[in-house]
N, C-alpha and C. Protein backbone atom coordinates (compact mmCIF):
# COMPACT_ATOMS: atom_id res chain seq x y z
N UNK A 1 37.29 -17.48 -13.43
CA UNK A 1 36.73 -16.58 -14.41
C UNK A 1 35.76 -17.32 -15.33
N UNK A 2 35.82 -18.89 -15.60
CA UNK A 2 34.98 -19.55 -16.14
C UNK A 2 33.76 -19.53 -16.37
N UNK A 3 33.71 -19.72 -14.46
CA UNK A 3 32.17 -19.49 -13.68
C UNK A 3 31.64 -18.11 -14.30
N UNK A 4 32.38 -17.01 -14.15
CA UNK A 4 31.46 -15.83 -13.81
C UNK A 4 31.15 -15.49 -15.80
N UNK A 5 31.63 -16.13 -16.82
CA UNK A 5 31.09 -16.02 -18.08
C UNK A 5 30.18 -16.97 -18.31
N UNK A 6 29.75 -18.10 -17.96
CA UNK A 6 29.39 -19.06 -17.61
C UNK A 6 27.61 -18.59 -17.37
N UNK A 7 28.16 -18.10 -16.06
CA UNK A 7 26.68 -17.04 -14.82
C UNK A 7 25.94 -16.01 -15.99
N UNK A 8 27.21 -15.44 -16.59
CA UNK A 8 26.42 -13.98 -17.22
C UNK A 8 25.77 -15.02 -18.57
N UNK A 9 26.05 -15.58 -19.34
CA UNK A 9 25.42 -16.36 -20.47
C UNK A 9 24.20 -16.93 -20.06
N UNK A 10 24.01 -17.88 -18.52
CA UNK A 10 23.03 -18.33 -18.53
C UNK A 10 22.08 -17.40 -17.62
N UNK A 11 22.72 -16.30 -17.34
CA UNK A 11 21.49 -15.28 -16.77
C UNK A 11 20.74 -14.78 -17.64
N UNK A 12 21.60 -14.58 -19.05
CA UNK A 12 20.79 -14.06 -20.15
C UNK A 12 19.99 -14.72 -20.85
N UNK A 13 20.31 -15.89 -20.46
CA UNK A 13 19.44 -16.82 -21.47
C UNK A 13 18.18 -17.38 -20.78
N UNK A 14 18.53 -17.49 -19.44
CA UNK A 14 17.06 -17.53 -18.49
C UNK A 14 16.42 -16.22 -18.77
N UNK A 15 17.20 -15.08 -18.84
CA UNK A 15 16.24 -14.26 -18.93
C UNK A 15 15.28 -14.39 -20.02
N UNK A 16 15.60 -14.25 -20.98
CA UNK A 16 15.27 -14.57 -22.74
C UNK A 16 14.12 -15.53 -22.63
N UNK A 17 14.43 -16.53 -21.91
CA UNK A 17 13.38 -17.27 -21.73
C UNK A 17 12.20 -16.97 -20.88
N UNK A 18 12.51 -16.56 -19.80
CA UNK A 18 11.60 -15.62 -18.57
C UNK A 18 10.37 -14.83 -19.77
N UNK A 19 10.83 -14.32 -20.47
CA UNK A 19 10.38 -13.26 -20.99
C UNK A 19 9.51 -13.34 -22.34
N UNK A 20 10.16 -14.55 -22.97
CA UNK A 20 8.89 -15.77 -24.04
C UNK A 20 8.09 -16.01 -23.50
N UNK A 21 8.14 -16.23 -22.22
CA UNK A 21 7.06 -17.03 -21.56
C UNK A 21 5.95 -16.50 -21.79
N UNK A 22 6.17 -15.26 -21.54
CA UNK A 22 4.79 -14.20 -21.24
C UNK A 22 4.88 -13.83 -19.60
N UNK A 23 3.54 -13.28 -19.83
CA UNK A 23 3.43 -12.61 -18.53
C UNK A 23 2.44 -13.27 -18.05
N UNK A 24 1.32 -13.96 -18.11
CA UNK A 24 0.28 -14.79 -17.62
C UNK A 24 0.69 -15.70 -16.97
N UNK A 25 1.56 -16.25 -17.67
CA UNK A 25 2.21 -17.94 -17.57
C UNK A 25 3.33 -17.68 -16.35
N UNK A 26 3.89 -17.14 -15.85
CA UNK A 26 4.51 -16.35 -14.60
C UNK A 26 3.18 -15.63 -13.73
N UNK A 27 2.33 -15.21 -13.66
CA UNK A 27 1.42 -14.49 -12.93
C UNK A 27 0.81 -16.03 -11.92
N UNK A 28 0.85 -16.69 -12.80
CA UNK A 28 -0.04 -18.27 -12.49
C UNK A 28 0.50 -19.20 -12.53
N UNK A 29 1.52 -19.80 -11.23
CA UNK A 29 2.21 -21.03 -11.48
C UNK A 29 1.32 -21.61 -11.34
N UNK A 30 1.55 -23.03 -11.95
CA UNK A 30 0.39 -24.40 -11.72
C UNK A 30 1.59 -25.12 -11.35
N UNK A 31 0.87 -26.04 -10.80
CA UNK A 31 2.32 -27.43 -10.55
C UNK A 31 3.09 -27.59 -11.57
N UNK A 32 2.52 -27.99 -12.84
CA UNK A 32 3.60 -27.93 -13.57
C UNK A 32 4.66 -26.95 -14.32
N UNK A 33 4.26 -25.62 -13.91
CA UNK A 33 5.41 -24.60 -13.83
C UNK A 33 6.05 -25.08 -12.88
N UNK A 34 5.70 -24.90 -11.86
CA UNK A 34 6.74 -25.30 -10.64
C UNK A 34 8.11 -26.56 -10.83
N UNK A 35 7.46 -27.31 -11.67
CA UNK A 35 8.16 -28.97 -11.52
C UNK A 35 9.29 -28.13 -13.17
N UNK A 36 8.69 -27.22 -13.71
CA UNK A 36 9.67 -26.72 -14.77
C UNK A 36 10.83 -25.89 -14.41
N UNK A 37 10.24 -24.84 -13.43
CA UNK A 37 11.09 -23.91 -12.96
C UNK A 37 12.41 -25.07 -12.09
N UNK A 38 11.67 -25.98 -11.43
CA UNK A 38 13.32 -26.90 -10.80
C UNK A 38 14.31 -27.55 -11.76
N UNK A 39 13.12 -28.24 -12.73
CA UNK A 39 14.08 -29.33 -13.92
C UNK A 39 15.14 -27.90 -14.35
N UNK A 40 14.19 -27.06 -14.99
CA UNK A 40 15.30 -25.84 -15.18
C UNK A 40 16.34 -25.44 -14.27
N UNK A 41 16.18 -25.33 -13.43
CA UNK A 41 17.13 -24.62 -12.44
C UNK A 41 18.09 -25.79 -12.28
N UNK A 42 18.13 -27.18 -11.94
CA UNK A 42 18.89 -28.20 -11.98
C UNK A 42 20.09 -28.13 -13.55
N UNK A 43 19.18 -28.01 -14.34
CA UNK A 43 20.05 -27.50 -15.71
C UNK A 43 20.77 -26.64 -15.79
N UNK A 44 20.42 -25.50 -15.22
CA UNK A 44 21.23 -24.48 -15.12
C UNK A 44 22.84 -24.45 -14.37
N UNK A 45 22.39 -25.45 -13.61
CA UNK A 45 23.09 -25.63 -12.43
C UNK A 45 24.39 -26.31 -13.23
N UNK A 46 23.91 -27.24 -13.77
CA UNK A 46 24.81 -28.25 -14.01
C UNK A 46 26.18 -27.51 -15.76
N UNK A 47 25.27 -26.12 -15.98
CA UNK A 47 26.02 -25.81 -17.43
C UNK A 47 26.82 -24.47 -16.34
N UNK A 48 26.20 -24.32 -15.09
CA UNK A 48 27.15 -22.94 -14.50
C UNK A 48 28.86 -23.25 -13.57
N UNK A 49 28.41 -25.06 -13.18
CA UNK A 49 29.45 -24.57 -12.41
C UNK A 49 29.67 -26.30 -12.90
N UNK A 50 29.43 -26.92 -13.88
CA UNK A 50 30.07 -27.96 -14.90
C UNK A 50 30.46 -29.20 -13.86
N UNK A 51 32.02 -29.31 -13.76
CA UNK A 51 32.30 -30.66 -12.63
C UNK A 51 32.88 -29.33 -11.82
N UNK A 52 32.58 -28.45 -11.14
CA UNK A 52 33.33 -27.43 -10.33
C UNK A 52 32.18 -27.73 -9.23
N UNK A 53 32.39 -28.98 -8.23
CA UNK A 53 31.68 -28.28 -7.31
C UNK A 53 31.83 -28.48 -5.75
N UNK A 54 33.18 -27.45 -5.92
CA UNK A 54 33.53 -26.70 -4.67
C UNK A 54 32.68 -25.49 -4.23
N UNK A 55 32.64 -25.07 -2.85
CA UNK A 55 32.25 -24.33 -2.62
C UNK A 55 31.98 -22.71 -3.03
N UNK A 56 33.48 -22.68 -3.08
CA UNK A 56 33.74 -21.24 -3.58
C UNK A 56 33.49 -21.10 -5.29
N UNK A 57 33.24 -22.40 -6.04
CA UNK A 57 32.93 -22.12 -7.17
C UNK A 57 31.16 -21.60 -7.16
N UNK A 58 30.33 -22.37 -5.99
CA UNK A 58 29.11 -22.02 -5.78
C UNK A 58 29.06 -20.51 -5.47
N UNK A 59 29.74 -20.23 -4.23
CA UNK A 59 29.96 -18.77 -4.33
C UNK A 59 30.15 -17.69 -5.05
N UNK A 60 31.15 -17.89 -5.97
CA UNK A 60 31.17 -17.15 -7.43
C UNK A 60 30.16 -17.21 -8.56
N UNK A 61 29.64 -18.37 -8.55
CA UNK A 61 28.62 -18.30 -9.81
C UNK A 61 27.15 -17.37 -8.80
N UNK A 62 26.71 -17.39 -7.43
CA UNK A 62 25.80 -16.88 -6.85
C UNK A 62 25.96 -15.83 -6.78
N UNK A 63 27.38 -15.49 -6.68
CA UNK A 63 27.44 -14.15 -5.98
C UNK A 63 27.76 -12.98 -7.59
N UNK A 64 28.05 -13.87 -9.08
CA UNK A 64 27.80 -13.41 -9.72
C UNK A 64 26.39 -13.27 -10.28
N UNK A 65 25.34 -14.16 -10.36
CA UNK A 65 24.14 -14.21 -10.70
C UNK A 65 23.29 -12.22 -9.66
N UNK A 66 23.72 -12.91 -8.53
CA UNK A 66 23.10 -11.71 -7.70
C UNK A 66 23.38 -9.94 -7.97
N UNK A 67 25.06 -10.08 -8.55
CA UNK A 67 25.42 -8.92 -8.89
C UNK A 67 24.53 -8.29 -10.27
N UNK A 68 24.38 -9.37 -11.19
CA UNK A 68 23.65 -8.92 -12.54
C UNK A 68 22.38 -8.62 -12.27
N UNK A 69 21.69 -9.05 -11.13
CA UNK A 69 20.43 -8.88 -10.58
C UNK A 69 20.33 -7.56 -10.26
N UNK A 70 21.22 -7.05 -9.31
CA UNK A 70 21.04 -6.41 -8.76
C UNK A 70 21.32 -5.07 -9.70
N UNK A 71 22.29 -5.09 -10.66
CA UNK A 71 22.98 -4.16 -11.60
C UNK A 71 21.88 -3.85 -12.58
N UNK A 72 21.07 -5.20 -13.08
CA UNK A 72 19.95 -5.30 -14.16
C UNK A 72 18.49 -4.42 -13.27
N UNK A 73 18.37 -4.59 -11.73
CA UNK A 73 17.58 -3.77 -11.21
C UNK A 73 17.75 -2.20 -11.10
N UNK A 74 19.21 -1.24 -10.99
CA UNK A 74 19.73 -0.78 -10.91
C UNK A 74 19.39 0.32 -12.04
N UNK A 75 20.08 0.06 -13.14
CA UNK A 75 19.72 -0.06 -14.85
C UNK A 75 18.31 0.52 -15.11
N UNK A 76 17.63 -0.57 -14.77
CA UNK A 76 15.59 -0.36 -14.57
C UNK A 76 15.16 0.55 -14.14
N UNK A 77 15.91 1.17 -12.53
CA UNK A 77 15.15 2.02 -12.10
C UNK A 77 15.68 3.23 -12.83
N UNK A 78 16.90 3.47 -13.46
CA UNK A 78 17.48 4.92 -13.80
C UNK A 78 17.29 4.93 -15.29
N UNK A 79 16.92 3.97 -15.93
CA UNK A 79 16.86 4.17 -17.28
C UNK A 79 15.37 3.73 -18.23
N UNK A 80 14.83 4.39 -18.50
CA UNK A 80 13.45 3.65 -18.67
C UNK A 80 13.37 2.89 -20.11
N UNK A 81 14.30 3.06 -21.28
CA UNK A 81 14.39 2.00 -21.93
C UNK A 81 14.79 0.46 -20.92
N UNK A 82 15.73 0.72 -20.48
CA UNK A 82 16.04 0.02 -19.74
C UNK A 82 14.97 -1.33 -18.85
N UNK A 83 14.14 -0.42 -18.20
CA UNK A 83 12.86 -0.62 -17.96
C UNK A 83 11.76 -1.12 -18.60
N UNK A 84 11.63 -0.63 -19.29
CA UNK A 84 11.06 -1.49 -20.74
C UNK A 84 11.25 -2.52 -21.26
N UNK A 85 12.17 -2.55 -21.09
CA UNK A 85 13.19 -3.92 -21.83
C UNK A 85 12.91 -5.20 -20.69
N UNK A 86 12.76 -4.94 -19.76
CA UNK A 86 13.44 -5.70 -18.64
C UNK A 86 11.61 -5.72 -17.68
N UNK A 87 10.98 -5.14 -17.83
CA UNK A 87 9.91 -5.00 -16.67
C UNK A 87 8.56 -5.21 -18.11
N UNK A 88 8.75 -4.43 -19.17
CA UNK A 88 7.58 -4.56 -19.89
C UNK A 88 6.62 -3.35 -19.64
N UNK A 89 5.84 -3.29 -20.47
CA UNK A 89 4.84 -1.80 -19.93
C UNK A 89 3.31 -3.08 -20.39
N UNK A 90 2.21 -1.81 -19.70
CA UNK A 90 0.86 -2.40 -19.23
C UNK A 90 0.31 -2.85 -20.64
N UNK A 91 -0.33 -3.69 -21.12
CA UNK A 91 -0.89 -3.70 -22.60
C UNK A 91 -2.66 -3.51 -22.44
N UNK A 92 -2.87 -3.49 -23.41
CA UNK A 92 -5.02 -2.77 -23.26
C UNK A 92 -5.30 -3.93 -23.47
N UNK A 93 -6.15 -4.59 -23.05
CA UNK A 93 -6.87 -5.68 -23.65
C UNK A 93 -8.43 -5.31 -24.11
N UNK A 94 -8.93 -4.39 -23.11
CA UNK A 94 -10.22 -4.01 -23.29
C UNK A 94 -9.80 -2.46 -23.42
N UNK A 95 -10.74 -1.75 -24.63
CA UNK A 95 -11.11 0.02 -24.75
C UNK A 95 -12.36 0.07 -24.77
N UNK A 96 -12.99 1.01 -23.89
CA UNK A 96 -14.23 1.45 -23.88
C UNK A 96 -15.08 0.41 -24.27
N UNK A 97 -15.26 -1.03 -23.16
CA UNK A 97 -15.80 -1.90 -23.49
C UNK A 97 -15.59 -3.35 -24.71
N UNK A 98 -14.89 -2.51 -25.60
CA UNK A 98 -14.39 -3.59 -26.71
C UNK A 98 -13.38 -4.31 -26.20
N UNK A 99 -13.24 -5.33 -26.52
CA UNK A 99 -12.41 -6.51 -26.13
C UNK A 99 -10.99 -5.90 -27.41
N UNK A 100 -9.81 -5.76 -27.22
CA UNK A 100 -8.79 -6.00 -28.47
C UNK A 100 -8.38 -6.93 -28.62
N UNK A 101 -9.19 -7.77 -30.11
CA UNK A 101 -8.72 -9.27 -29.70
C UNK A 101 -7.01 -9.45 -30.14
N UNK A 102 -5.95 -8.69 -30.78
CA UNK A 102 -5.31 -9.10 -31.12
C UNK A 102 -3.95 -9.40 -30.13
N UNK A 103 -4.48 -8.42 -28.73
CA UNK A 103 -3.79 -8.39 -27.85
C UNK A 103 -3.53 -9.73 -26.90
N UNK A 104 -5.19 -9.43 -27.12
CA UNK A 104 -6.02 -11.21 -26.34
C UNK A 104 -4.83 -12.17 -26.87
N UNK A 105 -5.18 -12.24 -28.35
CA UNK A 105 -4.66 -13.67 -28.57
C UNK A 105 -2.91 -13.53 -28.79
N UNK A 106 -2.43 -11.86 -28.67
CA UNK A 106 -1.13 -12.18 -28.37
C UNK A 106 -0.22 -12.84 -26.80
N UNK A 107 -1.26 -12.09 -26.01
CA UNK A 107 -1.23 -12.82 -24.87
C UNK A 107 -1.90 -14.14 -24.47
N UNK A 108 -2.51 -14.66 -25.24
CA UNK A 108 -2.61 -16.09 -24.86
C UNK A 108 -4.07 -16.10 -23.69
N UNK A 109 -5.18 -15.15 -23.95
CA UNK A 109 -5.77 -14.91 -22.63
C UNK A 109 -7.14 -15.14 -23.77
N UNK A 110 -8.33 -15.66 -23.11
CA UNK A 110 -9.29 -16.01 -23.56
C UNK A 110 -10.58 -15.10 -23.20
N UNK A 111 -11.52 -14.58 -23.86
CA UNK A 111 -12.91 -13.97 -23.56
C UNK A 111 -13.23 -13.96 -22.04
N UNK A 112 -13.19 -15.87 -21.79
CA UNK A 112 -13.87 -16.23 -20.57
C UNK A 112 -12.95 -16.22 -19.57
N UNK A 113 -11.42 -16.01 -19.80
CA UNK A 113 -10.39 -15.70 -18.54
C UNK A 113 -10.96 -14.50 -18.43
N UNK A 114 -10.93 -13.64 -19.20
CA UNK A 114 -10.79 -12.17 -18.96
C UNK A 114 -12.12 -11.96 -18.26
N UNK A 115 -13.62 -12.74 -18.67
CA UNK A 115 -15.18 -12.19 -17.79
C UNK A 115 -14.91 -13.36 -16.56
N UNK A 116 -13.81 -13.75 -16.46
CA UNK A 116 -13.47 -14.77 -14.90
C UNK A 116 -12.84 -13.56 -14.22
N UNK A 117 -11.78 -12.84 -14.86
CA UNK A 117 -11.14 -12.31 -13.64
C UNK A 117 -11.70 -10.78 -13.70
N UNK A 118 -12.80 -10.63 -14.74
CA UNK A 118 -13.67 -9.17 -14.42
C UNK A 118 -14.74 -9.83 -12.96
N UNK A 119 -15.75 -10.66 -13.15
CA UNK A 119 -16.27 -11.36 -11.67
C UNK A 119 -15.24 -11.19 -10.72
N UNK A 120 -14.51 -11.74 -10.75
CA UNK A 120 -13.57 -11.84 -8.71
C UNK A 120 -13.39 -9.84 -8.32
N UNK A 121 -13.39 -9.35 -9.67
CA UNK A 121 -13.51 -7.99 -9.22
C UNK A 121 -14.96 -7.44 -9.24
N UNK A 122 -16.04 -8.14 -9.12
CA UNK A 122 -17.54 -7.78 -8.98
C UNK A 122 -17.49 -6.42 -10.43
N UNK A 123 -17.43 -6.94 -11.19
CA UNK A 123 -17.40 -6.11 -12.56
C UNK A 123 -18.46 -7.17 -13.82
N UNK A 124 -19.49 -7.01 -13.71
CA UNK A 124 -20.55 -7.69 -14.74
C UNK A 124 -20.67 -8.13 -16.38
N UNK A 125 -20.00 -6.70 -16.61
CA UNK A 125 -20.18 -6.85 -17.96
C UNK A 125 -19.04 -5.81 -18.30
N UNK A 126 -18.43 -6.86 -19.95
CA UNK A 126 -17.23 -5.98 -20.47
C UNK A 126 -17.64 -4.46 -21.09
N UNK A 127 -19.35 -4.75 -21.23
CA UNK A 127 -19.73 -2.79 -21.79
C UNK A 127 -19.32 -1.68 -20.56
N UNK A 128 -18.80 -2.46 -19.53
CA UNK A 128 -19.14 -1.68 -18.14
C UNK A 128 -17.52 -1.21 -17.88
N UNK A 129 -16.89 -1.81 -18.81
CA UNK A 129 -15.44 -1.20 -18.46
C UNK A 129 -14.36 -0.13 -19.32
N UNK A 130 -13.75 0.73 -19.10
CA UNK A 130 -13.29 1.59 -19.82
C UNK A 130 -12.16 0.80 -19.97
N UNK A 131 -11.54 0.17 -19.60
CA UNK A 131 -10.04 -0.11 -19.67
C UNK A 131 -9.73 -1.20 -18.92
N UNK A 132 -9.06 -2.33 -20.13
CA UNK A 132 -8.90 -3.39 -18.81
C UNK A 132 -6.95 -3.70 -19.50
N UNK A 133 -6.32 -3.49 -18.56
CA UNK A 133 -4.95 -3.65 -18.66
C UNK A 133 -4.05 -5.07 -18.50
N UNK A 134 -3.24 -5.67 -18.78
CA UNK A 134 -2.24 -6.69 -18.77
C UNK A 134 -1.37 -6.15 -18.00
N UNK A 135 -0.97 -6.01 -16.74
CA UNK A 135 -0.20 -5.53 -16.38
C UNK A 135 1.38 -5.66 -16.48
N UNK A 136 1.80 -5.54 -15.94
CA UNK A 136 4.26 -6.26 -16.27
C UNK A 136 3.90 -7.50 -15.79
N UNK A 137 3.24 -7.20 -14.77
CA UNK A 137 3.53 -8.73 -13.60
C UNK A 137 2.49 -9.48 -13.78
N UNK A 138 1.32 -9.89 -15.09
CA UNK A 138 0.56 -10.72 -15.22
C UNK A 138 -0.74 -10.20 -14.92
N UNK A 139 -0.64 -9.03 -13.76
CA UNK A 139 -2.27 -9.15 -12.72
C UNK A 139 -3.10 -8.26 -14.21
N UNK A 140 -4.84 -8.14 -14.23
CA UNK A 140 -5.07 -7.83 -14.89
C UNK A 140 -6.20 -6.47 -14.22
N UNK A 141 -5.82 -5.35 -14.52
CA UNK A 141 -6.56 -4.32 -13.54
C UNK A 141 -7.47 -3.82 -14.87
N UNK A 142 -8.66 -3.83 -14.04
CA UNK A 142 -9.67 -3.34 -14.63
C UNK A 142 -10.56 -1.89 -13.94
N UNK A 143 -10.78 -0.50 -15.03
CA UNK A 143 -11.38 0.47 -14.81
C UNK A 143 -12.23 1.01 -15.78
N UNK A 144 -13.64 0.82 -14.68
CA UNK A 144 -14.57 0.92 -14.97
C UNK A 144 -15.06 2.29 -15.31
N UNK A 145 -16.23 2.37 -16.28
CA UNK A 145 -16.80 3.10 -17.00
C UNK A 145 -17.15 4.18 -15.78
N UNK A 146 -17.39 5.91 -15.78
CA UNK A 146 -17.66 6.31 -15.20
C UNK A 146 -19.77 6.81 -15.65
């Protein structure tokens, strides 16, 4: 029973952290996310299943991690606070051409990210866009002026 209070504390607290991060900083691993996400996960490892490491203690802490996953996905789809909480909704960065800088700089996203990833979508100029969104998952969709 250790394990599985153990699992639920540090699921929540990865989450907590997942979710400081932002959404950019997850959209875009660089190597050194990557080399964070392991040091982390090694940590995790070592506060979930302590000097327990038998098998079946691995089993229980996985097979609890997966249940909260799956329960926390569950939750998401039937409850839309829920959803909110847990997935995030789209934020504006751009209205009718104007940049909102406060969004910008709450997200951590710069002028020249944002006319980088308007180019890879052959989109010229920010007067040219009605709406450019932050999406849950980082990507940044842009719709253009009619």
């Amino acid at each position: 029973m250790d394990i599985v209070l153990r699992a639920i504390v540090l699921f929540a607290f990865v989450f907590v952290v997942v979710r400081v991060m932002g959404r950019r900083e997850l959209a875009k691993l660089e190597p050194f996310d990557l080399i964070l996400l392991i040091v982390l996960g090694d940590a995790v490892q070592q506060g979930l299943t302590q000097d327990d490491y038998s098998v079946t203690g691995a089993l229980i802490a996985v097979s609890t991690i997966a249940i909260l996953q799956v329960g926390l996905a569950f939750l998401s789809w039937r409850f839309n606070t829920v959803r909110r909480l847990t997935k995030g909704e789209p934020i504006v960065l751009v209205q009718n051409g104007e940049p909102i800088e406060r969004n910008l700089h709450r997200e951590r996203i710069r002028l020249e990210e944002l006319a980088e990833k308007m180019r890879v979508q052959q989109i010229d100029s920010i007067d040219s866009v009605a709406w450019a969104l932050l999406e849950p998952g980082g990507d940044i969709s842009f719709i253009e002026k009619k």
